[in-house]
N, C-alpha and C. Protein backbone atom coordinates (compact mmCIF):
# COMPACT_ATOMS: atom_id res chain seq x y z
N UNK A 1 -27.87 13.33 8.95
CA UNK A 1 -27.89 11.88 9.07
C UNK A 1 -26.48 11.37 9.36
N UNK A 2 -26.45 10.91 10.40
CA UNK A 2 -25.16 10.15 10.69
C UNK A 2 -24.93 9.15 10.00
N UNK A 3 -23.74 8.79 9.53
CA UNK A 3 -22.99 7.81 8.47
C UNK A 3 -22.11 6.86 9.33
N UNK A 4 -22.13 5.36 9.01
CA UNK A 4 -21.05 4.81 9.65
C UNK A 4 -20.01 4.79 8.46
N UNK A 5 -18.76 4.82 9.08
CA UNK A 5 -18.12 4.48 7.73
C UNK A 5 -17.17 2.85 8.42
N UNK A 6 -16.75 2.55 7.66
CA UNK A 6 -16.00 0.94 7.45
C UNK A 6 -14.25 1.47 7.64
N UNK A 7 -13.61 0.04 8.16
CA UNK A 7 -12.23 0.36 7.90
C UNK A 7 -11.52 0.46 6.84
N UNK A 8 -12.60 0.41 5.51
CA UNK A 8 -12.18 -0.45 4.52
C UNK A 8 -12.37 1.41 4.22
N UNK A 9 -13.60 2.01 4.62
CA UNK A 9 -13.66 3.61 3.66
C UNK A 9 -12.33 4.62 4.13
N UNK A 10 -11.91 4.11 5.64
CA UNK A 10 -11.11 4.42 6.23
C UNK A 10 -9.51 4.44 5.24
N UNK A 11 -9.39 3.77 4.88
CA UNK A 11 -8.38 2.58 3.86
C UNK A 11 -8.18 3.72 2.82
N UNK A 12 -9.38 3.47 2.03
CA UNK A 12 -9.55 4.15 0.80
C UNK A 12 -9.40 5.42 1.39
N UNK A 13 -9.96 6.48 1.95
CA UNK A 13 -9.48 8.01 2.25
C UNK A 13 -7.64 8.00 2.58
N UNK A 14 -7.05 7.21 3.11
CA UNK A 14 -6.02 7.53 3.83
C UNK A 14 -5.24 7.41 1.90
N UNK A 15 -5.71 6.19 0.99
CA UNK A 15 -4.94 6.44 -0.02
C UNK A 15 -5.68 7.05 -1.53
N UNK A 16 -6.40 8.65 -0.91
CA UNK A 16 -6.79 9.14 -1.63
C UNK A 16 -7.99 8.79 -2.74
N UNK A 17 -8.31 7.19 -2.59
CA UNK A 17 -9.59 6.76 -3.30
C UNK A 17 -10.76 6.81 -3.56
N UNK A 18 -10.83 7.90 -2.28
CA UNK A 18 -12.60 8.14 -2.49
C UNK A 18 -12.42 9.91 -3.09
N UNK A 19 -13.70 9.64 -3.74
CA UNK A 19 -14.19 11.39 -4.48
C UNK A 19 -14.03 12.27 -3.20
N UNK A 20 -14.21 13.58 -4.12
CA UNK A 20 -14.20 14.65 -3.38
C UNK A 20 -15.26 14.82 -1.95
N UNK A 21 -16.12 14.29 -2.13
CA UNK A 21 -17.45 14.59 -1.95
C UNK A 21 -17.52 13.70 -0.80
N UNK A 22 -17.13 12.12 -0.87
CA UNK A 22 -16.79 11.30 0.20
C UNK A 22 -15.93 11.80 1.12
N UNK A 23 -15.06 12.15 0.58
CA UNK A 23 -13.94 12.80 1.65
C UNK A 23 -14.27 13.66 2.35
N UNK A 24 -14.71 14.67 2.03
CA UNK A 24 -15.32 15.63 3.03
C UNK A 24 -16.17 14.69 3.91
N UNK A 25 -17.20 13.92 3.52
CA UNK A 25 -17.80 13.45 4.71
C UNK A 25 -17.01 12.84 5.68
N UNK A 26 -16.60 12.02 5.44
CA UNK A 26 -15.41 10.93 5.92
C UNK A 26 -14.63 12.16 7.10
N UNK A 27 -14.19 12.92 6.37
CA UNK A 27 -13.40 13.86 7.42
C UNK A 27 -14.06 14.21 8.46
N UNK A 28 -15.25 15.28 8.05
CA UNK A 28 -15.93 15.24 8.76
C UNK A 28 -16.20 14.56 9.80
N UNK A 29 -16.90 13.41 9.74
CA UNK A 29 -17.54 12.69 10.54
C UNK A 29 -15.88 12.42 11.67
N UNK A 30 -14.51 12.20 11.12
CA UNK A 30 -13.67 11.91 11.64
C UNK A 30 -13.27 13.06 12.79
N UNK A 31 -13.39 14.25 12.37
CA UNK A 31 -13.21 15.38 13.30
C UNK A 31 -14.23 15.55 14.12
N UNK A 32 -15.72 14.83 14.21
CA UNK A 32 -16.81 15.06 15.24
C UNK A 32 -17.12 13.21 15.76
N UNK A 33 -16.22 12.63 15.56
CA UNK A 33 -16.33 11.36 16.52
C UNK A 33 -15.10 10.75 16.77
N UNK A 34 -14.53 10.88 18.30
CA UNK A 34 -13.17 10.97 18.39
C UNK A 34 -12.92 9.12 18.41
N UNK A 35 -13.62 8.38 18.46
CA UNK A 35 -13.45 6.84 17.97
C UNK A 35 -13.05 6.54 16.75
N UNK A 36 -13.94 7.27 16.01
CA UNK A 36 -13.25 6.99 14.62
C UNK A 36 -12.16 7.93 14.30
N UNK A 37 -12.07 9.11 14.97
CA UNK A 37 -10.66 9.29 14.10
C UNK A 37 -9.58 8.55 15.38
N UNK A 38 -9.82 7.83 16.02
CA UNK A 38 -8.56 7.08 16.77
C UNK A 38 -8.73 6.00 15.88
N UNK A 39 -9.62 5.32 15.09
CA UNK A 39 -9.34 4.48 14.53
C UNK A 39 -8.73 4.37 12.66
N UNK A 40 -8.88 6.37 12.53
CA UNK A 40 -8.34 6.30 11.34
C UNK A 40 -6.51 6.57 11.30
N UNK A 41 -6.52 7.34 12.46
CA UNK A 41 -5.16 7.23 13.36
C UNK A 41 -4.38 6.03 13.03
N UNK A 42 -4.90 4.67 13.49
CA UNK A 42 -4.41 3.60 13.93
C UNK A 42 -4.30 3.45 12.53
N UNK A 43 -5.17 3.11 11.52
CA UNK A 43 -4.94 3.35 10.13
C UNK A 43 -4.06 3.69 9.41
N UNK A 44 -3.72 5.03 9.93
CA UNK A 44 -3.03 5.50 9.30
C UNK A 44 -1.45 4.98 9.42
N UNK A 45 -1.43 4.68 10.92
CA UNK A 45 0.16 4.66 11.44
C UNK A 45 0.11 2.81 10.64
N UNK A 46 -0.39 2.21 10.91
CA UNK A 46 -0.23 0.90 10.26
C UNK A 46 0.26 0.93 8.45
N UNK A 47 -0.59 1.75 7.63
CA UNK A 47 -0.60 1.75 6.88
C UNK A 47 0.68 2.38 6.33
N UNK A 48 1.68 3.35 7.12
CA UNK A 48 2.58 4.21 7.15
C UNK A 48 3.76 3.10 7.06
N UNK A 49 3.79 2.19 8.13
CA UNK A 49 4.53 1.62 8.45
C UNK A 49 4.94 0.10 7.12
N UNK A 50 3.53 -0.16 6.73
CA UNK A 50 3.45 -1.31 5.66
C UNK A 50 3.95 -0.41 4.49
N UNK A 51 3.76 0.61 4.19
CA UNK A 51 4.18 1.39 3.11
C UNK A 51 5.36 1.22 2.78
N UNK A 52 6.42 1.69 4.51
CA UNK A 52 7.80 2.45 4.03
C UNK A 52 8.16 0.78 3.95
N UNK A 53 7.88 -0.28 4.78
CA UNK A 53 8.47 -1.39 4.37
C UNK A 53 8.49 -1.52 3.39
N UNK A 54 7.20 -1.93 2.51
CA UNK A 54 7.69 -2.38 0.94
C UNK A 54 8.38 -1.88 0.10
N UNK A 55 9.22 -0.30 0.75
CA UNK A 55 10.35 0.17 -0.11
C UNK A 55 11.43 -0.11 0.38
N UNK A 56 11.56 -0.74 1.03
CA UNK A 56 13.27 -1.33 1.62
C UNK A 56 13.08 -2.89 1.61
N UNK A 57 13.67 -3.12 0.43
CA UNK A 57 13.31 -4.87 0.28
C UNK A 57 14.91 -5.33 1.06
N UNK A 58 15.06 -6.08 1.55
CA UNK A 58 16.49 -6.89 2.39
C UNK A 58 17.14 -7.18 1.30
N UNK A 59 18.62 -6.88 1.69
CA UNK A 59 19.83 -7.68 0.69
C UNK A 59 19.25 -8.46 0.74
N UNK A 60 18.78 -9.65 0.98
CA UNK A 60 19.88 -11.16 0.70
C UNK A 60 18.23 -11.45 -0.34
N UNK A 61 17.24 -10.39 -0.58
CA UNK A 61 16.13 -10.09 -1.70
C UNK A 61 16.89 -9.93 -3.08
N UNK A 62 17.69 -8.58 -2.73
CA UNK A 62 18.33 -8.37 -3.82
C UNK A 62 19.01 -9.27 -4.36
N UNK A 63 19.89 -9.79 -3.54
CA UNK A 63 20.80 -10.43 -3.85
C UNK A 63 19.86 -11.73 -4.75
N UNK A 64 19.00 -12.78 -4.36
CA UNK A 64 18.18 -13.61 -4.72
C UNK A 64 17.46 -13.14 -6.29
N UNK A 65 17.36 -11.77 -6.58
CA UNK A 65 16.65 -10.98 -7.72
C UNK A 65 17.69 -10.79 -9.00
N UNK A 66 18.97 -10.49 -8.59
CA UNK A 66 19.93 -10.28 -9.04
C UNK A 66 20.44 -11.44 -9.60
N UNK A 67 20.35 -12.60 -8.75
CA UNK A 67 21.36 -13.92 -9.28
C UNK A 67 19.81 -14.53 -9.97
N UNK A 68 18.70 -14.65 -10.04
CA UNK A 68 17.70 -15.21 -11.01
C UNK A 68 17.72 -14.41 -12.09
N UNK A 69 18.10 -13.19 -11.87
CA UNK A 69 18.61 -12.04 -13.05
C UNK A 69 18.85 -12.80 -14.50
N UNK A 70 20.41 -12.98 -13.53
CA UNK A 70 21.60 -13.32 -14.19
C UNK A 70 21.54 -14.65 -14.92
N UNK A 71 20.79 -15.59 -14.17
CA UNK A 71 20.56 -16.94 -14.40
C UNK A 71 19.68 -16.97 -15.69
N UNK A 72 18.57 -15.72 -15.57
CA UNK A 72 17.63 -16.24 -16.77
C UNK A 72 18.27 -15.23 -18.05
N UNK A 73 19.19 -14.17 -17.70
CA UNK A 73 19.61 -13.77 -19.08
C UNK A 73 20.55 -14.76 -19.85
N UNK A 74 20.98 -15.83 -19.14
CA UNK A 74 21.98 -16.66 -19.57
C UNK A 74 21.40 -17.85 -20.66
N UNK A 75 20.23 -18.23 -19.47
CA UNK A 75 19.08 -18.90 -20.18
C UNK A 75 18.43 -18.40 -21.62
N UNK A 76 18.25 -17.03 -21.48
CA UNK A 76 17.69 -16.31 -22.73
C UNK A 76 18.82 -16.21 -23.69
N UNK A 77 19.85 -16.08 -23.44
CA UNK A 77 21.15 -15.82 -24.79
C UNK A 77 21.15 -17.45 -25.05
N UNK A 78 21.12 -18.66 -24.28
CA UNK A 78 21.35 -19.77 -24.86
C UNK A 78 20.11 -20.61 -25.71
N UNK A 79 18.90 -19.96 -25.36
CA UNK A 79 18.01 -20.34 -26.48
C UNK A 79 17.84 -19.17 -27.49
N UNK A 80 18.67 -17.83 -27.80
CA UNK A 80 18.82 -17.52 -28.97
C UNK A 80 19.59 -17.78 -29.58
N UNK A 81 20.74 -18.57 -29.34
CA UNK A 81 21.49 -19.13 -30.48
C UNK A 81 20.94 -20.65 -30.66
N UNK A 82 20.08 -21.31 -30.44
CA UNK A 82 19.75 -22.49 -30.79
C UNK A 82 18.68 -22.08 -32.09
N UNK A 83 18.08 -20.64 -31.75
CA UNK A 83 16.46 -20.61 -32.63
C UNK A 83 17.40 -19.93 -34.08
């Protein structure tokens, strides 16, 4: 029985979410219909790319993280000497 699968099952295999048992199908079906694995491809490289971004946040992030840091430990030492 042929299975469609979703971009969304697509999603979930690329970050390991589906069971054992799904996966094999999923693969499967990906290695005998060359549409879907161009579209788990495309998946994948998108998903690669959103990944490594969210580990390189921009200075002027840091910098913004760092000075609200600083701002609210200042805040926090001046309402422990009031309490």
């Amino acid at each position: 029985m042929k299975q469609n699968f979703t971009p969304q099952d697509l999603i979930l295999l690329h970050y390991g979410e589906k069971n054992s048992f799904e996966q094999a199908e999923i693969k499967i079906a990906i290695e005998n219909d060359s549409i879907l694995k161009e579209e788990f491809e495309h998946i994948e490289d998108v998903m690669h790319h959103l990944d490594s971004d969210m580990k390189t946040p921009s200075l002027s992030s840091i910098k913004i993280i760092l000075n609200y840091s600083k701002k609210s430990g200042k805040r926090q030492q001046d309402f422990e000497t009031y309490v």
